[in-house]
C-alpha atoms as a PDB file:
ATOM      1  CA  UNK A   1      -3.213   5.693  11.250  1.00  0.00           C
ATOM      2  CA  UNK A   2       0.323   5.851   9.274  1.00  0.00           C
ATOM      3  CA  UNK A   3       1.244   7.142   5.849  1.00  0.00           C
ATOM      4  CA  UNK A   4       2.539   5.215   2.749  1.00  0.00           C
ATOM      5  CA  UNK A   5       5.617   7.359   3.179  1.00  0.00           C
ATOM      6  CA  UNK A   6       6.221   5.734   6.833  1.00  0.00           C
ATOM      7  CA  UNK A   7       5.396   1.868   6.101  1.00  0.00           C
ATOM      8  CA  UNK A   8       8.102   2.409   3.027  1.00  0.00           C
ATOM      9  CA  UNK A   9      11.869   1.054   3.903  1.00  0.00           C
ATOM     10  CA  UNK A  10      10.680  -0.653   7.169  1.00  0.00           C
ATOM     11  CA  UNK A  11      11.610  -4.386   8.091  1.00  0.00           C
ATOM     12  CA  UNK A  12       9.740  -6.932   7.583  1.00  0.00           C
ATOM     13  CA  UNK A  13       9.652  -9.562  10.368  1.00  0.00           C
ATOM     14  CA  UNK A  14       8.906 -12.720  10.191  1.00  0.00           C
ATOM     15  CA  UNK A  15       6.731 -14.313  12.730  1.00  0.00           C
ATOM     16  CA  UNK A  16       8.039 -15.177  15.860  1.00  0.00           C
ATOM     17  CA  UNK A  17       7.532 -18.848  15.844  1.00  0.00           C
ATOM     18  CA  UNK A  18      10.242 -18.604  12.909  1.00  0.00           C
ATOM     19  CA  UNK A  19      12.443 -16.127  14.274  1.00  0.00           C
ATOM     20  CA  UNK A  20      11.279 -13.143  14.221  1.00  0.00           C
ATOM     21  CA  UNK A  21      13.854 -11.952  11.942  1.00  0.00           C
ATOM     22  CA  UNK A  22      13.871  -9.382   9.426  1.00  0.00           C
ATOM     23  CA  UNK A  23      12.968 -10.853   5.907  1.00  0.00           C
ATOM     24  CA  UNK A  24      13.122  -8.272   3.669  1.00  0.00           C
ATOM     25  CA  UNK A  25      12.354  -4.163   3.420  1.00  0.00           C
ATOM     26  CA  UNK A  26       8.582  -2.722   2.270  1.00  0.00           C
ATOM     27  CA  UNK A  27       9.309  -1.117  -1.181  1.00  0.00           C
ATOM     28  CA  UNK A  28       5.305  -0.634  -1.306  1.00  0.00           C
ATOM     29  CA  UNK A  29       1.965  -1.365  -0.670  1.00  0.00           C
ATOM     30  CA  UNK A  30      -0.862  -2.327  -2.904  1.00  0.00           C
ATOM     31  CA  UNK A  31      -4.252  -1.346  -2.705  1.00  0.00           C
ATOM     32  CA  UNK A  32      -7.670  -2.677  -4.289  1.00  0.00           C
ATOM     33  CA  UNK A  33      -9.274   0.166  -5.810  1.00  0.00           C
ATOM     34  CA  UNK A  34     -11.346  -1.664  -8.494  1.00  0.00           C
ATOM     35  CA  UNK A  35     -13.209  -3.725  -5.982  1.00  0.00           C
ATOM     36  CA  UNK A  36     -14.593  -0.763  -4.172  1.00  0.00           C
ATOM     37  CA  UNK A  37     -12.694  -2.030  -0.955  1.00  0.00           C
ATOM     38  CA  UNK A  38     -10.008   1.008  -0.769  1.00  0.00           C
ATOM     39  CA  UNK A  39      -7.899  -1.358   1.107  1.00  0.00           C
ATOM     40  CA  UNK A  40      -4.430  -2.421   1.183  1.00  0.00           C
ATOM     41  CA  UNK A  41      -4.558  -5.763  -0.281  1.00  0.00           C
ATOM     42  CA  UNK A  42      -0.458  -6.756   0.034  1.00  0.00           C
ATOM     43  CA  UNK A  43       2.741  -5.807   1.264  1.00  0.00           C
ATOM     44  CA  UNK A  44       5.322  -5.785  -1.259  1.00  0.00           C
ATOM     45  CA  UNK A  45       9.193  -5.797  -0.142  1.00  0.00           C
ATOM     46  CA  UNK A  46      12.305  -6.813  -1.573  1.00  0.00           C
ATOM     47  CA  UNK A  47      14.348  -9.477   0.578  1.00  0.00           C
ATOM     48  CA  UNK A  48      17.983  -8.661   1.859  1.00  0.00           C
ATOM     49  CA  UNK A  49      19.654 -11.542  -0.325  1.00  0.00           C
ATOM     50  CA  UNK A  50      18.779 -10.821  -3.723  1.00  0.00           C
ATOM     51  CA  UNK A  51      16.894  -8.054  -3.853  1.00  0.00           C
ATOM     52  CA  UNK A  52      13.719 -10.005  -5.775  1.00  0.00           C
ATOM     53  CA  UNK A  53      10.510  -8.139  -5.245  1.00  0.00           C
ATOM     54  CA  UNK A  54       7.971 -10.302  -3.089  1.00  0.00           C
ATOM     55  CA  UNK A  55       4.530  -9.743  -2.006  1.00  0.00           C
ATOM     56  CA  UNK A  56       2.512 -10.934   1.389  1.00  0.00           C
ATOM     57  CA  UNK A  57      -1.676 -10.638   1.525  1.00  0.00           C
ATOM     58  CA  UNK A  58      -2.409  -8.714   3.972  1.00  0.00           C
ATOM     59  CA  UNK A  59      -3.672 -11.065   6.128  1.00  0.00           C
ATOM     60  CA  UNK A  60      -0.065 -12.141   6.631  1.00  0.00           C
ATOM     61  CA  UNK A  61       0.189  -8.950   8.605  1.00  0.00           C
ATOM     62  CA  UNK A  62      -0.219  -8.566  12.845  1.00  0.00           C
ATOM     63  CA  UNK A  63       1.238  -5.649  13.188  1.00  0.00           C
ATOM     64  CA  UNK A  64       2.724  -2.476  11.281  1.00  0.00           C
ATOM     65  CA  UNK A  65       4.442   0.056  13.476  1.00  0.00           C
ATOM     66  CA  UNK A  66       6.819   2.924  13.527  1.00  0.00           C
ATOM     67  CA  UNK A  67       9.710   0.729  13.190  1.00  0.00           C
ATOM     68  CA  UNK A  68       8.914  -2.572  11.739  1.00  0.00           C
ATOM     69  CA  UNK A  69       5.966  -5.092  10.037  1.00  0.00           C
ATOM     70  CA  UNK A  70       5.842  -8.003  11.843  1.00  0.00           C
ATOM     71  CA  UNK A  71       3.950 -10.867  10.184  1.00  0.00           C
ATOM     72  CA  UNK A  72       1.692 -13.422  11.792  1.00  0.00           C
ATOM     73  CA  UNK A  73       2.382 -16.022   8.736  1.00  0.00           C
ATOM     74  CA  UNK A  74       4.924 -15.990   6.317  1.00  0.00           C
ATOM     75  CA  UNK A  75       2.318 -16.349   3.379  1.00  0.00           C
ATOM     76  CA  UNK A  76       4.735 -14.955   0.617  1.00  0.00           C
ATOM     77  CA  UNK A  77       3.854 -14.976  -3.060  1.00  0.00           C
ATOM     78  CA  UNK A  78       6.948 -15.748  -4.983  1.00  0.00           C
ATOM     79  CA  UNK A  79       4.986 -13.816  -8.155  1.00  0.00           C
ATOM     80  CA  UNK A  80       3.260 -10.856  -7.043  1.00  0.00           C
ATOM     81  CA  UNK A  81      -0.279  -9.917  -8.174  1.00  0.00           C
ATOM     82  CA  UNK A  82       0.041  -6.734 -10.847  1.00  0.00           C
ATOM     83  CA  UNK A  83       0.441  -3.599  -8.942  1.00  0.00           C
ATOM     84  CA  UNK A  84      -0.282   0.132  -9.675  1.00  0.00           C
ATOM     85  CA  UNK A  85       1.877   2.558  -7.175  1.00  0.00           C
ATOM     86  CA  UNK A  86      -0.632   5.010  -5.747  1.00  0.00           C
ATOM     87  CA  UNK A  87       2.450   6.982  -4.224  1.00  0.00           C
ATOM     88  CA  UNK A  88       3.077   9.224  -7.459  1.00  0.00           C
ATOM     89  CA  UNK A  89       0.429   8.802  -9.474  1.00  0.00           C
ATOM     90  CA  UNK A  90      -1.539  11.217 -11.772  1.00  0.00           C
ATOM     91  CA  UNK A  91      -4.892  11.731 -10.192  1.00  0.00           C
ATOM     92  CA  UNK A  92      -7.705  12.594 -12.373  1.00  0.00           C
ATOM     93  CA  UNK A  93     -11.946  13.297 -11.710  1.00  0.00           C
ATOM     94  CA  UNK A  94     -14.220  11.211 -13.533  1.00  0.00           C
ATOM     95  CA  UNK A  95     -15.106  13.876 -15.827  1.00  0.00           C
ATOM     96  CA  UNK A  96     -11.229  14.077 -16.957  1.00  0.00           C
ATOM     97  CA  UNK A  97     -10.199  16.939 -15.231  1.00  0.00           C
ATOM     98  CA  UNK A  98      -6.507  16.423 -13.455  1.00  0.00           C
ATOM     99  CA  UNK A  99      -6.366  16.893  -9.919  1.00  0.00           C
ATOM    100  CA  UNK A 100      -2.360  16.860  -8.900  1.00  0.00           C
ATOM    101  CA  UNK A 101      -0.560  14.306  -7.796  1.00  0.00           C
ATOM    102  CA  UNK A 102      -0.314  11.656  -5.274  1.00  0.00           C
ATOM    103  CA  UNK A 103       1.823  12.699  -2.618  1.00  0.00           C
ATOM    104  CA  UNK A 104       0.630  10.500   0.544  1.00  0.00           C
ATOM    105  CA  UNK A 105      -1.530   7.917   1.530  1.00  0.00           C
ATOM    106  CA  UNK A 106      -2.835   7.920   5.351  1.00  0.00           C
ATOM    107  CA  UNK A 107      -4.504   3.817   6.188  1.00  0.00           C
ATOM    108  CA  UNK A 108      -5.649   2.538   9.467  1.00  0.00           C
ATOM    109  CA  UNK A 109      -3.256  -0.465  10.399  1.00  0.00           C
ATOM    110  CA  UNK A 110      -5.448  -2.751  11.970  1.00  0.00           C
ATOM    111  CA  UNK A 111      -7.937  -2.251   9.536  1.00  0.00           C
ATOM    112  CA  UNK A 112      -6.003  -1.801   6.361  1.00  0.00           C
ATOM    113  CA  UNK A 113      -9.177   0.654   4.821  1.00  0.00           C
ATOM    114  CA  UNK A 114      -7.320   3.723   2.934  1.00  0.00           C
ATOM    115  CA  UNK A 115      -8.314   6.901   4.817  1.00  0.00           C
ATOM    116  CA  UNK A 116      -7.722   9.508   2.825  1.00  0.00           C
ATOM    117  CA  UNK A 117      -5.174  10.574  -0.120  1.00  0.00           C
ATOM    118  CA  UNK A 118      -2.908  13.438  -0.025  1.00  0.00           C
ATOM    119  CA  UNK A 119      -2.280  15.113  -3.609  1.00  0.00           C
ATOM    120  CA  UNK A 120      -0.616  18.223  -4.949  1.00  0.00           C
ATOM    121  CA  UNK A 121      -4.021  19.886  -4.929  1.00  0.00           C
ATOM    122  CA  UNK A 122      -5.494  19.100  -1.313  1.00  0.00           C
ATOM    123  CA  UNK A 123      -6.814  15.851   0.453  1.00  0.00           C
ATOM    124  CA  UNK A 124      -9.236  14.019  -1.189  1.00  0.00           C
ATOM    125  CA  UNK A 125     -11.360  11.508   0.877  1.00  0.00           C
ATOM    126  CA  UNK A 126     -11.166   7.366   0.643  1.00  0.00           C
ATOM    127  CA  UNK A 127     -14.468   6.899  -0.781  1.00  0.00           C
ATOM    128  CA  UNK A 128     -13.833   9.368  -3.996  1.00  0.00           C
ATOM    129  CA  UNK A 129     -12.094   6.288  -5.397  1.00  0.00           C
ATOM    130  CA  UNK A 130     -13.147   4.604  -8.230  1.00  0.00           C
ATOM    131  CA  UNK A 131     -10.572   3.031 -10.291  1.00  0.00           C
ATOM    132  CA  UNK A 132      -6.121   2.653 -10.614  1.00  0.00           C
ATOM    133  CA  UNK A 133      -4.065   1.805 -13.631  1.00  0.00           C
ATOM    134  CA  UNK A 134      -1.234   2.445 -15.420  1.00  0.00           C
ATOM    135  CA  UNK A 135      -1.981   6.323 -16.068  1.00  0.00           C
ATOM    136  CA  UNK A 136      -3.799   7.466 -13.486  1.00  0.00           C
ATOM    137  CA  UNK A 137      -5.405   6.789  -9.975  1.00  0.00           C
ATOM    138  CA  UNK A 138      -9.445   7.729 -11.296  1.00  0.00           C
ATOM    139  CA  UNK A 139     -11.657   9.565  -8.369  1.00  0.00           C
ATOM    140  CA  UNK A 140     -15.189  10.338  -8.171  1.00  0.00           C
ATOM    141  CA  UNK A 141     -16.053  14.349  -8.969  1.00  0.00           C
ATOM    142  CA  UNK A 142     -17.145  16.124  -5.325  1.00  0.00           C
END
């Protein structure tokens, strides 16, 4: 398990077959929320030369650790798919009542399946999740 707050500002490696280099720094991650998956779909980072954001699927990914994300492909997507921070965000229960902020994420890294979010107002379990956007990160009422 690692937090959001831990994967952000590591290296990102590229395979070894290529060099195993770093390619860039993880400004985020993105997670599928609408799909009911409440898993991180792609790593997002900005490379060292211009500073462009870039995104990888997360199948691109073999390993993320304390000190680095090493890739197993170098599958990057010059455009990135649209992207919601969860790190941040407003939270708020189905019925419309606001439930604090997003201050952490906790995801398994082999698996990539969101845990459990950490807000202003408590922990809130994985499978509360329901929908992301612009305004707010929308979670089931308990």
């Amino acid at each position: 398990m690692m937090l959001f707050t831990e994967v952000r500002g590591l290296p990102v490696l590229a395979p070894e077959p290529a060099g195993g280099g770093p390619i860039g720094t993880v400004s985020s991650l993105t997670v599928d929320v609408g799909s009911g998956s409440g898993a991180v779909s792609h790593v997002r980072f900005r490379d060292g030369r211009f500073g462009r954001e870039k995104a990888l699927p997360w199948d691109a990914v073999d390993t993320v650790g304390p000190g680095a994300v090493r890739l197993r492909s170098a599958a990057v997507l010059e455009t990135p798919p649209s992207h919601h921070d969860l790190l941040g965000r407003r939270v708020l229960v189905e019925t419309g009542t606001e439930h604090g902020t997003v201050l952490d994420v906790a995801f398994d890294t082999r698996t990539a399946r969101v845990l459990a979010l950490f807000t202003t107002r408590g922990e809130l379990p994985a499978g509360r999740l329901l929908g992301l956007g612009g305004y707010a990160l929308v979670v089931r009422a308990g």
